[in-house]
C-alpha atoms as a PDB file:
ATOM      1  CA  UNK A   1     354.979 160.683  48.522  1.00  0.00           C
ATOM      2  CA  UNK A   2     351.446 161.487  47.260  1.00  0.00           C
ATOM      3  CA  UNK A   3     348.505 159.405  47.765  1.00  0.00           C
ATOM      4  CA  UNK A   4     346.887 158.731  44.770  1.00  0.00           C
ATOM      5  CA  UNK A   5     343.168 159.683  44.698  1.00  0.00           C
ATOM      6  CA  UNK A   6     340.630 156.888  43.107  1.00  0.00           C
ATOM      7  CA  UNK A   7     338.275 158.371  40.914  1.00  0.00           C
ATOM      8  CA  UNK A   8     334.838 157.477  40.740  1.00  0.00           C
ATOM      9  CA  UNK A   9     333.073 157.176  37.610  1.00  0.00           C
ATOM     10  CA  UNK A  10     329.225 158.238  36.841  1.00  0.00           C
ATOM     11  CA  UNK A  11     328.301 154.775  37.310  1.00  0.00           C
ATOM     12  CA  UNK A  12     329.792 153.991  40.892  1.00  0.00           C
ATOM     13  CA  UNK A  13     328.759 157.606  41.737  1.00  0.00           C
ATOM     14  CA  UNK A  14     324.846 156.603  40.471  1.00  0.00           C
ATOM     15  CA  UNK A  15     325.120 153.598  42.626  1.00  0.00           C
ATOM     16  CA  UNK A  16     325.800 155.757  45.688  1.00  0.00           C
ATOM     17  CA  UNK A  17     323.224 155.699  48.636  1.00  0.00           C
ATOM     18  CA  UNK A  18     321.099 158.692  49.285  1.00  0.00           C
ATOM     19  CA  UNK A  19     323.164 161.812  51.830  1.00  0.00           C
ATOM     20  CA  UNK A  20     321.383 162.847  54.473  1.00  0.00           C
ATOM     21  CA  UNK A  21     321.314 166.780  55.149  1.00  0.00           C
ATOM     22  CA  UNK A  22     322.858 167.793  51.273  1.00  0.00           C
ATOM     23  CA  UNK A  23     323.418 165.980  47.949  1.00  0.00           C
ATOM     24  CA  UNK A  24     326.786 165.214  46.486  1.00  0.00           C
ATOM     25  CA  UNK A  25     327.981 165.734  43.210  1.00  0.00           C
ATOM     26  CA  UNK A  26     330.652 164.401  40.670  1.00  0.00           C
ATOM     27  CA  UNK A  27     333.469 166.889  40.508  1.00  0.00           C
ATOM     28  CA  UNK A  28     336.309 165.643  38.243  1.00  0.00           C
ATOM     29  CA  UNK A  29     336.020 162.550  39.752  1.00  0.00           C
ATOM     30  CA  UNK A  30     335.687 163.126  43.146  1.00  0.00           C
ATOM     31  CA  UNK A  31     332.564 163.276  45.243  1.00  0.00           C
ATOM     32  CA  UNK A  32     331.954 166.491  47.201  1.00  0.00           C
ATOM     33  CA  UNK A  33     329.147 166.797  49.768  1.00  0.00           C
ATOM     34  CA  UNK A  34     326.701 170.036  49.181  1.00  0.00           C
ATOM     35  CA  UNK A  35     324.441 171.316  51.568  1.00  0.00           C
ATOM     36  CA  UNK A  36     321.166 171.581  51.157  1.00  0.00           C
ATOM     37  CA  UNK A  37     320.055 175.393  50.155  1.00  0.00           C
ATOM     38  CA  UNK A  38     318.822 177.436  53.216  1.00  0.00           C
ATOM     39  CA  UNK A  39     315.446 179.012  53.317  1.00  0.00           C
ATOM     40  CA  UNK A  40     316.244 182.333  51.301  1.00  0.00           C
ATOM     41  CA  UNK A  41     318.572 180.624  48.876  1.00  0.00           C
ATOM     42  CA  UNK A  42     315.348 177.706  48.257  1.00  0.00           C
ATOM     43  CA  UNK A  43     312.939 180.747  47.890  1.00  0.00           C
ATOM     44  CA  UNK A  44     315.092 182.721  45.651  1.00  0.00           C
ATOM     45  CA  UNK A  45     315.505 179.583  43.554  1.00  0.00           C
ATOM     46  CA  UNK A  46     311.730 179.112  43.813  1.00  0.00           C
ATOM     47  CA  UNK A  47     311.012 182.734  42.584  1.00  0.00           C
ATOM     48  CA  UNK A  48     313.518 182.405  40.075  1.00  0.00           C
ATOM     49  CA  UNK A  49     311.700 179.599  38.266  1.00  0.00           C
ATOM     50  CA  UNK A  50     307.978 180.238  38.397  1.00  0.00           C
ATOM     51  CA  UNK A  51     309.092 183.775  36.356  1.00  0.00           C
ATOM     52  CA  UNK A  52     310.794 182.101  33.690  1.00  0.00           C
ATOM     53  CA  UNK A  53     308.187 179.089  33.639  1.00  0.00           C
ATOM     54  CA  UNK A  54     306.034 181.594  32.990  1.00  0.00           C
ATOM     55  CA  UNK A  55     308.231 183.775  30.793  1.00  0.00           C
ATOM     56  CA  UNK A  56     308.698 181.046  28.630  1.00  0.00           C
ATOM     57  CA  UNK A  57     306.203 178.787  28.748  1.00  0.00           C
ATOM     58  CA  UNK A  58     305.806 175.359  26.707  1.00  0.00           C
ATOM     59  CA  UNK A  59     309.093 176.750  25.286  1.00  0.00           C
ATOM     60  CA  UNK A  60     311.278 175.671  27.875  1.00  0.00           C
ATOM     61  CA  UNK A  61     311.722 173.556  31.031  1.00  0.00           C
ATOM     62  CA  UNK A  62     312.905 175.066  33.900  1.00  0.00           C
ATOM     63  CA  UNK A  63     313.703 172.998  37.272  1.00  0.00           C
ATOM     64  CA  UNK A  64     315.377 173.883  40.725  1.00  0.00           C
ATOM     65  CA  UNK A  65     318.358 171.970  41.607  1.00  0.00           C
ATOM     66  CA  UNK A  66     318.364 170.294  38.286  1.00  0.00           C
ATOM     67  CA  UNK A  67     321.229 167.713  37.640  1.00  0.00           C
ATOM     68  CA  UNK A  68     323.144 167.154  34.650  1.00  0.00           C
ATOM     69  CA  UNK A  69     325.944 164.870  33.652  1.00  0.00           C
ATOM     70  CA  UNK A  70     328.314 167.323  32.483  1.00  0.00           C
ATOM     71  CA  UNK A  71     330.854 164.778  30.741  1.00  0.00           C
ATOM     72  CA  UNK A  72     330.229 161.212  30.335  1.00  0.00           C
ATOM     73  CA  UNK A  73     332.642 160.198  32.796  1.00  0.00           C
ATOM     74  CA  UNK A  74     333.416 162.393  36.175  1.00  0.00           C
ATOM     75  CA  UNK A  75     331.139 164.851  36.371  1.00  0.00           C
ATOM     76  CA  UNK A  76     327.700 165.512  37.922  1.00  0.00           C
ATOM     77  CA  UNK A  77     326.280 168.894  38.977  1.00  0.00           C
ATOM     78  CA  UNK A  78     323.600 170.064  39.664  1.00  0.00           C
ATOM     79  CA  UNK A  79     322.106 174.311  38.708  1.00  0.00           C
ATOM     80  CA  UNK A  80     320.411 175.897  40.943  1.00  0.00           C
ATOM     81  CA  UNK A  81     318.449 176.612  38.536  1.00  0.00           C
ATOM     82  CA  UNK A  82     318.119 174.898  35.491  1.00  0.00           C
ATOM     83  CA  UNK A  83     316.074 175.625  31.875  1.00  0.00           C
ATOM     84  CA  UNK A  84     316.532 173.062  28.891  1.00  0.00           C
ATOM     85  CA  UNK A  85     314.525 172.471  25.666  1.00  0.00           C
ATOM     86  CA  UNK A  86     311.330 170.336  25.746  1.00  0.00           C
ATOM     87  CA  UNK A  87     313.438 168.257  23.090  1.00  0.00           C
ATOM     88  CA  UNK A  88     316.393 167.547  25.719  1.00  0.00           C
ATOM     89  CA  UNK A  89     314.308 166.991  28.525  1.00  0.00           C
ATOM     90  CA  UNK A  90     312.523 164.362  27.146  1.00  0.00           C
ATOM     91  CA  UNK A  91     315.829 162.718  26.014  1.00  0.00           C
ATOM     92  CA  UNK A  92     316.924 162.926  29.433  1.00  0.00           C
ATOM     93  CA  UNK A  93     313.706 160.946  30.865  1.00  0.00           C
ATOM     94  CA  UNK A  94     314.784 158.184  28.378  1.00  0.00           C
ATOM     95  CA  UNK A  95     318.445 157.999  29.272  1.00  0.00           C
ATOM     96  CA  UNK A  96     317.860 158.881  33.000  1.00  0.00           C
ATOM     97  CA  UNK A  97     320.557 161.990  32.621  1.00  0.00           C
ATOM     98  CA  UNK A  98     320.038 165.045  31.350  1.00  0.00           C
ATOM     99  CA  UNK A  99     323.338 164.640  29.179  1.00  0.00           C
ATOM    100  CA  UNK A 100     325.635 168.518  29.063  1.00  0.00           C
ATOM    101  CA  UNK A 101     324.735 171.510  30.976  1.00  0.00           C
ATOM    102  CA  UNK A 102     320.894 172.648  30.715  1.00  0.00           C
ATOM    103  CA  UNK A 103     321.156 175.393  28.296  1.00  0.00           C
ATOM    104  CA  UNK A 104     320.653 177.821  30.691  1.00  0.00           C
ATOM    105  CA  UNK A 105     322.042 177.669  34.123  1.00  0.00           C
ATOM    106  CA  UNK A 106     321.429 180.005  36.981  1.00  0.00           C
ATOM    107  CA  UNK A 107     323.600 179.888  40.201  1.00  0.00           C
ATOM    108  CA  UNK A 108     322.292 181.868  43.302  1.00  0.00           C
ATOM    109  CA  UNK A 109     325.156 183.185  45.578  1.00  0.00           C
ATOM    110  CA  UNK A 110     325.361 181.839  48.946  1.00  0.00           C
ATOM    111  CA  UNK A 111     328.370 182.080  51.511  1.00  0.00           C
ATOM    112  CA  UNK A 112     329.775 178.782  50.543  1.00  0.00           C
ATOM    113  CA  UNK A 113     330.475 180.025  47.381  1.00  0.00           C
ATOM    114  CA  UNK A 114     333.872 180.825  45.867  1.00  0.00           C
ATOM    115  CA  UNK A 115     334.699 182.726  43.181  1.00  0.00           C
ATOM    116  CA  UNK A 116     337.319 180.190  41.565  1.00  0.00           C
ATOM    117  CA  UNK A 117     333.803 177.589  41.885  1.00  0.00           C
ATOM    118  CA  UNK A 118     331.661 180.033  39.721  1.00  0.00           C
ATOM    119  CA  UNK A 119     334.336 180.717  37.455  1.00  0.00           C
ATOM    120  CA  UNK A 120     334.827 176.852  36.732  1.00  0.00           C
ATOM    121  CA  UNK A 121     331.374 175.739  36.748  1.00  0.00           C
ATOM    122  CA  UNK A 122     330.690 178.335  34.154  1.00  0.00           C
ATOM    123  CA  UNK A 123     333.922 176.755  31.652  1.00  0.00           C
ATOM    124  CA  UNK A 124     332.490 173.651  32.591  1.00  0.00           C
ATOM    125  CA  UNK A 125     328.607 174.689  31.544  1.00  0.00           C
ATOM    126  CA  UNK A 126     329.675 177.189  28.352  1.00  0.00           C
ATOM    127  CA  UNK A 127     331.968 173.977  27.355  1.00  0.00           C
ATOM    128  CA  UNK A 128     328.716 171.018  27.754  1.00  0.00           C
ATOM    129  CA  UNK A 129     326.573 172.795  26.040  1.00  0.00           C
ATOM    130  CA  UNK A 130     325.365 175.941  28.279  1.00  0.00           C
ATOM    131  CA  UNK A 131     324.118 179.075  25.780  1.00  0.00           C
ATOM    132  CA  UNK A 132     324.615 180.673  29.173  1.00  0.00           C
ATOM    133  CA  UNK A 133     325.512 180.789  33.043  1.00  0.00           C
ATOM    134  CA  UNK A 134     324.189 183.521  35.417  1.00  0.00           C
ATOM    135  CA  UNK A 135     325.411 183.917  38.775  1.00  0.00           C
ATOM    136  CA  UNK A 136     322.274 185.865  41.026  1.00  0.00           C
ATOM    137  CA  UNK A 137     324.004 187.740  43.846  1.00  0.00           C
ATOM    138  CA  UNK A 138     320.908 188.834  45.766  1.00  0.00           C
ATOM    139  CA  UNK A 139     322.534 191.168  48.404  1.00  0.00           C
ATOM    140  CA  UNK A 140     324.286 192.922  45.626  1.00  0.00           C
ATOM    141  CA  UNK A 141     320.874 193.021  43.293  1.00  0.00           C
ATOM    142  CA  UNK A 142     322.912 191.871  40.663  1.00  0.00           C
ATOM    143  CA  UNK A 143     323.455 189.374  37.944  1.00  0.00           C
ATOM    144  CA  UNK A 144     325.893 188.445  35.903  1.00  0.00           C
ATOM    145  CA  UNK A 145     326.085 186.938  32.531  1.00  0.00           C
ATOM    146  CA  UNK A 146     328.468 184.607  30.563  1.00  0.00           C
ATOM    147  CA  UNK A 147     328.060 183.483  27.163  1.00  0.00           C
ATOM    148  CA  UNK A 148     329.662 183.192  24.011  1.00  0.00           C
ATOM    149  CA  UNK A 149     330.190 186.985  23.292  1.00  0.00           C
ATOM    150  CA  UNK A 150     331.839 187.539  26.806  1.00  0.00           C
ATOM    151  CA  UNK A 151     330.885 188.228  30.896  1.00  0.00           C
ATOM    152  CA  UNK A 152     327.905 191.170  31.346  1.00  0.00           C
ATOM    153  CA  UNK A 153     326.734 192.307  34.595  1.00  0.00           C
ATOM    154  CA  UNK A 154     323.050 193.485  34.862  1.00  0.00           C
ATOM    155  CA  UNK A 155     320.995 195.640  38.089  1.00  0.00           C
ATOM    156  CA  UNK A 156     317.762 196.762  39.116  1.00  0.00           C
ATOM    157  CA  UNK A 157     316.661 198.383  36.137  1.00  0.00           C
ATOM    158  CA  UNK A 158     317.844 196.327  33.421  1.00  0.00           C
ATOM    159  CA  UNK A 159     316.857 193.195  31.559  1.00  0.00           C
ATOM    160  CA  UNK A 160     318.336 190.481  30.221  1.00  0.00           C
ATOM    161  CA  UNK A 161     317.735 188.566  27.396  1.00  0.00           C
ATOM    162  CA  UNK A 162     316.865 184.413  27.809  1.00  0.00           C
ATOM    163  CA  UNK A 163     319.323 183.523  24.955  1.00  0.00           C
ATOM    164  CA  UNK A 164     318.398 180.429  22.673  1.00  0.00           C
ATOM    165  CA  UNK A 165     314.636 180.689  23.740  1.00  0.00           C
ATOM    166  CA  UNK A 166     313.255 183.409  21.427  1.00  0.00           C
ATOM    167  CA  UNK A 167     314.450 186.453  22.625  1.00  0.00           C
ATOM    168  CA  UNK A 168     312.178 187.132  25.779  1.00  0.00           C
ATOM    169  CA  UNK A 169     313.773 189.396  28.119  1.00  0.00           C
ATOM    170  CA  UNK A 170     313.023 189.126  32.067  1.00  0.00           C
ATOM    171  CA  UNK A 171     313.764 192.419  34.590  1.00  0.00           C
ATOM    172  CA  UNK A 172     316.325 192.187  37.366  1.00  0.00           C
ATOM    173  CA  UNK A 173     314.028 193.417  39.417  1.00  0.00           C
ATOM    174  CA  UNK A 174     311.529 190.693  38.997  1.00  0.00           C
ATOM    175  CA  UNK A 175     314.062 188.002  39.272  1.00  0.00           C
ATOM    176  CA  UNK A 176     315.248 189.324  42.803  1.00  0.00           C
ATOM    177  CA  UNK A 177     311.702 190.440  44.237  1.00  0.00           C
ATOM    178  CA  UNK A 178     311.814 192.930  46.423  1.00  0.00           C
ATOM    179  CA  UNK A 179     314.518 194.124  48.468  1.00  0.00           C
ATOM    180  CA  UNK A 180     315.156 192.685  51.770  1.00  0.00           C
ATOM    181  CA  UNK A 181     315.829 194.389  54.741  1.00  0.00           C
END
């Protein structure tokens, strides 16, 4: 016989004490423990968003490890990278949440990854609000893409476009820095 699983609503999750070594997040209901980034992941993050803070200016905040109540009730993530409107942000300050996915959110690969886990954040973030999700896979020097019009993979020499904030562009290249050894 199965054992049913209590689920744990955004406010019992809220009231949580703070994890030691990681943060957890709301997944459907259930709480999963997620480790801290390691020192490449935390500087690719970092890199990541001083080039779009600077990209895009007073147009746009961008955050690492930004957290976001994805539905009302069940679900709290966090991006590793995170850029909302100035509108949104300040919306979130007054409710405490940053309510739906930041419109942009930017997931660096690391080996605790899955591809089933990018696949369903991304529903999750195109669904809440998302105009898109990236996934950065640095040892590949590649990103991909998902928004409305479908799943694009860019590489050292392209660009992509930073949908919903005025059609800047930012290079591959520049997002991943230089190649590592």
């Amino acid at each position: 016989m199965a054992t049913a699983v209590k689920l744990v609503t955004v406010a019992e999750f809220l009231d949580r004490p703070d994890v030691a070594g990681g943060y957890e997040e709301l997944r459907q209901g259930e709480v999963v423990m997620v480790a801290w980034p390691k020192q490449p992941h935390a500087s690719l993050q970092y890199r990541i968003r001083i080039l779009l803070e600077l990209e895009l200016g007073d147009a746009a905040i961008v955050d690492k490890e930004m957290g976001f109540r994805a539905r009302p009730e069940f679900e709290i993530r966090r991006a590793d990278v995170g850029v909302v409107s100035p509108s949104r942000w300040e919306a979130a300050e007054l409710s405490g949440c940053l309510m739906g996915a930041p419109e942009l959110v930017i997931e660096v690969e690391s080996p605790s990854n899955t591809a089933r886990e990018f696949r369903e954040k991304e529903a999750l973030c195109l669904a809440t609000g998302a105009i898109a999700y990236w996934v950065v896979y640095p040892d590949l020097r590649e990103v991909t893409v998902a928004d409305a019009e479908g799943i694009r993979r860019y590489r050292d020499g392209d660009e992509i476009e930073l949908h919903g904030f005025g059609g800047k562009r930012v290079a591959v290249s520049e997002l991943l820095g230089p190649q590592r050894k």
